[in-house]
Protein backbone atom coordinates (compact mmCIF):
# COMPACT_ATOMS: atom_id res chain seq x y z
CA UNK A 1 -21.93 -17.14 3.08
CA UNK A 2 -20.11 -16.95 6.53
CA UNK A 3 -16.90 -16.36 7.66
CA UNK A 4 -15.91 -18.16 10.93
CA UNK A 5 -12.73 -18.08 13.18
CA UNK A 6 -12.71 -21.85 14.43
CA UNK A 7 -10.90 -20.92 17.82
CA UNK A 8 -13.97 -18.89 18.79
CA UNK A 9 -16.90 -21.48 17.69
CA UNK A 10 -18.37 -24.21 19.70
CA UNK A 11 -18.56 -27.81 19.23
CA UNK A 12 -22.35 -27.35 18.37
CA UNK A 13 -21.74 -24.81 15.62
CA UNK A 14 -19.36 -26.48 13.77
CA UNK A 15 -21.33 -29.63 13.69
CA UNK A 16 -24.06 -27.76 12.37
CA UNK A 17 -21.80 -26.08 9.24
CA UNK A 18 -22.08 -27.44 5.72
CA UNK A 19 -18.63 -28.83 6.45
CA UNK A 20 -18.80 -30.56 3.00
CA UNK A 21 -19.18 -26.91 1.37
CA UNK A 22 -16.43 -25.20 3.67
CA UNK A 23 -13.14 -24.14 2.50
CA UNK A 24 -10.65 -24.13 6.25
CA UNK A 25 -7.69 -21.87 5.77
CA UNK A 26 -4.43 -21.93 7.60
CA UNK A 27 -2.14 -19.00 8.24
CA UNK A 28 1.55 -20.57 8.55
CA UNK A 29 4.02 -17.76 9.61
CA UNK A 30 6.91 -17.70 11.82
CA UNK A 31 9.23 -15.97 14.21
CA UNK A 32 12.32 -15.21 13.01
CA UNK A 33 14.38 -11.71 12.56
CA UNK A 34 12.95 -9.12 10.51
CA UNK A 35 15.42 -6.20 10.36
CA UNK A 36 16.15 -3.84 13.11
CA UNK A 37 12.49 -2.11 12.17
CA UNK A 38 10.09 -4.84 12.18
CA UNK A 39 8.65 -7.89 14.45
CA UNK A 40 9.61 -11.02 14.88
CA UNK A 41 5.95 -12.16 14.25
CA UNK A 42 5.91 -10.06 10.40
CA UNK A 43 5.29 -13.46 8.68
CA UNK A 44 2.55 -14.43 10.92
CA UNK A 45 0.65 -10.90 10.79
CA UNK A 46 1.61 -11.49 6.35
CA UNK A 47 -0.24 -14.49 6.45
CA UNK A 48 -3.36 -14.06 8.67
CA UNK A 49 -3.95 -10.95 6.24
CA UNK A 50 -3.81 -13.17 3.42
CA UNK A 51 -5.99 -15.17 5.48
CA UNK A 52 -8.86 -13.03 5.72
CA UNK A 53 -8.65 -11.64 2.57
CA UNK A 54 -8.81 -15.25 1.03
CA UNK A 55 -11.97 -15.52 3.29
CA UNK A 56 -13.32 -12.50 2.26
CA UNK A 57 -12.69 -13.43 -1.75
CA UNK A 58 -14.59 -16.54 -1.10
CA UNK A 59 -17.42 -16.02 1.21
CA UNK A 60 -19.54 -15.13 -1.68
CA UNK A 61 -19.96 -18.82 -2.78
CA UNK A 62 -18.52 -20.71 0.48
CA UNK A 63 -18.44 -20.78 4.43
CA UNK A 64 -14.95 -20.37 5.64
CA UNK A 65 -13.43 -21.30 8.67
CA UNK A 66 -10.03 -19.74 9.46
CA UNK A 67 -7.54 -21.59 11.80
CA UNK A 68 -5.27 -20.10 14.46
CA UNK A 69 -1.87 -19.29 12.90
CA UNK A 70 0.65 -21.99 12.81
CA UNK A 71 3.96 -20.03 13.73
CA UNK A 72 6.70 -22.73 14.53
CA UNK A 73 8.27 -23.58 11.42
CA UNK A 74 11.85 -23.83 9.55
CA UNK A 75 13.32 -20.30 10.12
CA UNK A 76 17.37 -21.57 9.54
CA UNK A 77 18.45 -18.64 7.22
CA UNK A 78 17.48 -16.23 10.78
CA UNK A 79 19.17 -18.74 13.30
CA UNK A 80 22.09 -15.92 13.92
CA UNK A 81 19.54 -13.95 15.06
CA UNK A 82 18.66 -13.45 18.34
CA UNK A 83 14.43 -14.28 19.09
CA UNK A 84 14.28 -16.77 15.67
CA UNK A 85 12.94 -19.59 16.55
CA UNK A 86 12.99 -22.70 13.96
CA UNK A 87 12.20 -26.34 13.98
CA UNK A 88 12.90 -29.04 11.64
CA UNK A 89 10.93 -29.13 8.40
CA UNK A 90 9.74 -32.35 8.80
CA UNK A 91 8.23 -31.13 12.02
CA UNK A 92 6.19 -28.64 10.14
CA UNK A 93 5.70 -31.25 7.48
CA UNK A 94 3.68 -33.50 9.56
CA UNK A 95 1.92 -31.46 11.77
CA UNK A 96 0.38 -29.88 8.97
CA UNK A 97 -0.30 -33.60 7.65
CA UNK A 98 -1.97 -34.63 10.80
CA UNK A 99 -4.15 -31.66 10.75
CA UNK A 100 -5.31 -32.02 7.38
CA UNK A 101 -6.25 -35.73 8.48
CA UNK A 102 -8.03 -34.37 11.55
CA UNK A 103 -9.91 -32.19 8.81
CA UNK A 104 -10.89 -34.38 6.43
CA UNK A 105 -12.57 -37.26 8.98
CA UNK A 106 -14.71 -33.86 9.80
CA UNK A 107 -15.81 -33.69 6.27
CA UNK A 108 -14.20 -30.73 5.38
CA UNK A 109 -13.20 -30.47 1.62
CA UNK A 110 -10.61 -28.39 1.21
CA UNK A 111 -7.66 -26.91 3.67
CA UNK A 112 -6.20 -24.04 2.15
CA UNK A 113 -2.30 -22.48 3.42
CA UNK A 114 -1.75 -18.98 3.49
CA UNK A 115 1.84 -18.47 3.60
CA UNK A 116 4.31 -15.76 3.16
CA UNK A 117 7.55 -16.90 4.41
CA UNK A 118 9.71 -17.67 2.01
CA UNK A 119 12.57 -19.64 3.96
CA UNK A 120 13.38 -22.58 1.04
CA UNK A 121 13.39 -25.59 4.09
CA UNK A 122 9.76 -23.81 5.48
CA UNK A 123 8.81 -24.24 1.48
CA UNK A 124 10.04 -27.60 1.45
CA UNK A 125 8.21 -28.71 3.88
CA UNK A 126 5.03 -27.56 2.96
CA UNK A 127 5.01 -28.69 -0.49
CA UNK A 128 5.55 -32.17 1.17
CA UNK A 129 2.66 -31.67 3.10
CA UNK A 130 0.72 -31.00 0.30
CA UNK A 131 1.59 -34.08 -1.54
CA UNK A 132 -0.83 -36.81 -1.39
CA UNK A 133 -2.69 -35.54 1.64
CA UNK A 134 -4.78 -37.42 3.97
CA UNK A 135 -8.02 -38.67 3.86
CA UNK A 136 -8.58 -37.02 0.77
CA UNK A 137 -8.88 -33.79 1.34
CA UNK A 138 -7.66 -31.19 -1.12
CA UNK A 139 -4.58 -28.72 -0.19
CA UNK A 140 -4.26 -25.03 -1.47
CA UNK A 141 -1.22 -23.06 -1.46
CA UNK A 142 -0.05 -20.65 -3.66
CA UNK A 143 3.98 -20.48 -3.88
CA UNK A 144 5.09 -17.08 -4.15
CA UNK A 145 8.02 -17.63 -5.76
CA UNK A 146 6.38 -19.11 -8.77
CA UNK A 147 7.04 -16.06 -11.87
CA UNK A 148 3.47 -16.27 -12.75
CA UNK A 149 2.72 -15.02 -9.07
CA UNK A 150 5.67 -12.73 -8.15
CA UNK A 151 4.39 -10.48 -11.79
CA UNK A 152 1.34 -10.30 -9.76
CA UNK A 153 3.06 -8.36 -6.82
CA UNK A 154 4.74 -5.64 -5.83
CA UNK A 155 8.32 -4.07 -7.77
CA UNK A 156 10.12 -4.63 -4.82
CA UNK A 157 9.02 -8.39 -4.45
CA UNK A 158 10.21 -9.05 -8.22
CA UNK A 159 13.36 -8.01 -7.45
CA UNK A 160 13.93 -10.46 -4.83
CA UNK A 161 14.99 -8.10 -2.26
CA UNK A 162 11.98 -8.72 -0.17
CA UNK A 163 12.96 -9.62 3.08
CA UNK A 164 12.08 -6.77 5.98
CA UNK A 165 11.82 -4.27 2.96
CA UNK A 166 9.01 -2.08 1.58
CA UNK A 167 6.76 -5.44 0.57
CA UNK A 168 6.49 -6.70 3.88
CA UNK A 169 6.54 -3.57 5.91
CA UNK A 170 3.97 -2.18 4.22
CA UNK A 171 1.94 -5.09 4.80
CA UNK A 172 2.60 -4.51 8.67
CA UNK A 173 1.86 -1.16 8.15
CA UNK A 174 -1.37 -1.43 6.77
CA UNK A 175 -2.32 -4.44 9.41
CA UNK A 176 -0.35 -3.24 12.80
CA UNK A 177 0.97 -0.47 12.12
CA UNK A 178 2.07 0.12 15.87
CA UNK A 179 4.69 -2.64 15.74
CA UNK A 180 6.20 -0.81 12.80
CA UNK A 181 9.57 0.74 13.88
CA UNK A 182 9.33 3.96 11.81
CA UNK A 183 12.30 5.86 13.49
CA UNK A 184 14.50 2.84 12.54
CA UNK A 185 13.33 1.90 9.40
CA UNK A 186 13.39 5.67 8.17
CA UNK A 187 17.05 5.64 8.89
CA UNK A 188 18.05 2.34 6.89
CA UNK A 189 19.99 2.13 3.75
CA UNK A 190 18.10 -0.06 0.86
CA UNK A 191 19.44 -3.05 0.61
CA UNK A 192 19.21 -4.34 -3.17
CA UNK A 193 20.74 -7.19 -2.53
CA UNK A 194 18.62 -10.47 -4.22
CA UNK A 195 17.70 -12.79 -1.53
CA UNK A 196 16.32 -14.99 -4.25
CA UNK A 197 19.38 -14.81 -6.17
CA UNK A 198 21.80 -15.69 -2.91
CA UNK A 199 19.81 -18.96 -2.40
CA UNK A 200 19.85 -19.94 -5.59
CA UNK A 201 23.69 -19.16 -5.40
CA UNK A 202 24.25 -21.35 -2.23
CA UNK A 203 23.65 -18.96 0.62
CA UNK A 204 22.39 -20.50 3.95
CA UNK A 205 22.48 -17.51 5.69
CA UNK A 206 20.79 -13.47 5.88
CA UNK A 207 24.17 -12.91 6.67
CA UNK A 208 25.55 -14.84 3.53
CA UNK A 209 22.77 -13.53 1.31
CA UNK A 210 23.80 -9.85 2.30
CA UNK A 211 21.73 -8.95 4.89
CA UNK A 212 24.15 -8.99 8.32
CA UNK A 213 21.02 -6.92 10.02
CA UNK A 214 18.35 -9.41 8.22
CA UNK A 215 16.69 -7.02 6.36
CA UNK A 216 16.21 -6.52 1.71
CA UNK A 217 14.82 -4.20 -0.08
CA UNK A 218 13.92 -0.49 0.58
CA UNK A 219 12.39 -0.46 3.99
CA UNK A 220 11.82 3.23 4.03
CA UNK A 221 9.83 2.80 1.23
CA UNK A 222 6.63 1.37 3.11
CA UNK A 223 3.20 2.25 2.53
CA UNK A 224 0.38 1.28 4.35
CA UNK A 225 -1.86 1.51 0.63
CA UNK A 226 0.97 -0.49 -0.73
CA UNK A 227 -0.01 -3.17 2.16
CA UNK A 228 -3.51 -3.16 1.33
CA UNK A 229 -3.40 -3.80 -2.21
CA UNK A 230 -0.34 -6.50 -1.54
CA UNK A 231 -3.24 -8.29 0.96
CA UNK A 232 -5.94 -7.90 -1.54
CA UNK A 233 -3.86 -9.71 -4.11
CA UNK A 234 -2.52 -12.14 -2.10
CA UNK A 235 -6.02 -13.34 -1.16
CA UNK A 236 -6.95 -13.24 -4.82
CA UNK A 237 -3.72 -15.53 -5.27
CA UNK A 238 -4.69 -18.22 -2.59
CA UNK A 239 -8.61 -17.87 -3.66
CA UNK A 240 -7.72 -18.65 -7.16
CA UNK A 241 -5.83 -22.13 -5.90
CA UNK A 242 -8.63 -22.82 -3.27
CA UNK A 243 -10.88 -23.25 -6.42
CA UNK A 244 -8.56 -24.60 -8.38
CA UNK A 245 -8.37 -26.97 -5.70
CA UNK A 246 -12.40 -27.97 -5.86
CA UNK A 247 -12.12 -27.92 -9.51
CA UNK A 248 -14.09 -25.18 -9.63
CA UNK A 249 -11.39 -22.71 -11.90
């Protein structure tokens, strides 16, 4: 089976895919801070990994098409932060709605969401775009937060320290490694503080949470192996709930 990036097909050869068998993936990211080490865009470059790795899990049994990267999304714990840009959820919420409907009168099957950003509005609003989708086509995405999924990751991850830390900077490392800042990161302090923990505590904020420089975890740590095992697994993860998804599990 094939593996096709939709931006860079033609009218022609889409019509002639077996849209009926193809599974469409969408990388949703964002642009929000990341620590004084890493890019605004780490989220984005998370997810199109988990994109193609998802692609490259499935291509044995389906064509895939993967979609540019959606990046504008809720980013409000970041909004201190200088570069973060965030909309409303509900704008994320339908645009990935009208999408899916765009989709699915194509005859496409399935529209799968690989996602990485772990923002609770962001999450919000794609689990409501997931909900009773449009035109009947079936929605994948895999919520990382979930403890059946986080066992499946990394130490740091688990912890929920895992903002701008070793998890996702090894994940940049592995996929662009030249928008790393290694001279910085070398020089931070861990930061154990549990993002997961602060939200479920009431935080709002990074700064809140305990990260005034929006970075968790143990950024020093990175490890450009440790990135390509965390992509590997992630597109296991979102593989696994794109066949779920077709009853095929």
């Amino acid at each position: 089976m094939s593996i096709h990036r939709l931006a860079e097909m033609t009218w022609e050869e889409v019509r002639d895919l077996d849209r009926a068998a193809t599974v469409v993936i969408l990388p949703v990211g964002s642009m929000e801070a990341h620590g004084p080490h890493l890019p605004l865009s780490t989220d984005t470059i998370i997810a199109e990994a988990m994109a193609r790795s998802c692609a490259g899990a499935l291509a044995g049994s389906h064509p895939v098409v993967l979609l540019p990267p959606l990046w504008p999304t809720h980013a409000g714990f970041a909004d201190a932060f200088p570069g973060t840009v965030s909309v409303m959820p509900g704008t994320v919420t339908a645009m990935i709605r009208e999408m899916a409907a765009s989709l699915a009168a194509q005859d496409f099957p399935v529209l799968a969401i690989a996602n990485a950003h772990l923002d609770p509005g962001h999450l919000a609003s794609l689990k409501a775009a997931c909900t009773d989708p449009p035109g009947g086509i079936r929605m994948a995405f895999v919520d990382l937060r979930r403890r059946a999924v986080a066992e499946r990751l990394t130490e740091e991850f688990r912890t929920g320290a895992c903002h701008a830390g070793r998890f996702e900077g090894s994940v940049v490392l592995a996929e662009q490694p030249d928008l790393m800042r290694a001279h910085v990161a070398d020089d931070l302090k861990p930061n154990p503080s549990s993002i997961s923990d602060a939200i479920r505590s009431g935080a709002r904020s990074f700064a809140e949470a305990g990260g005034p420089r929006a970075y968790f975890g143990w950024p020093a740590q990175a490890t450009a192996e440790e990135g390509h095992d965390t992509v590997r697994e992630l597109g296991v993860l979102l593989a696994e709930a794109v066949r779920d998804a077709l009853g095929e599990a």
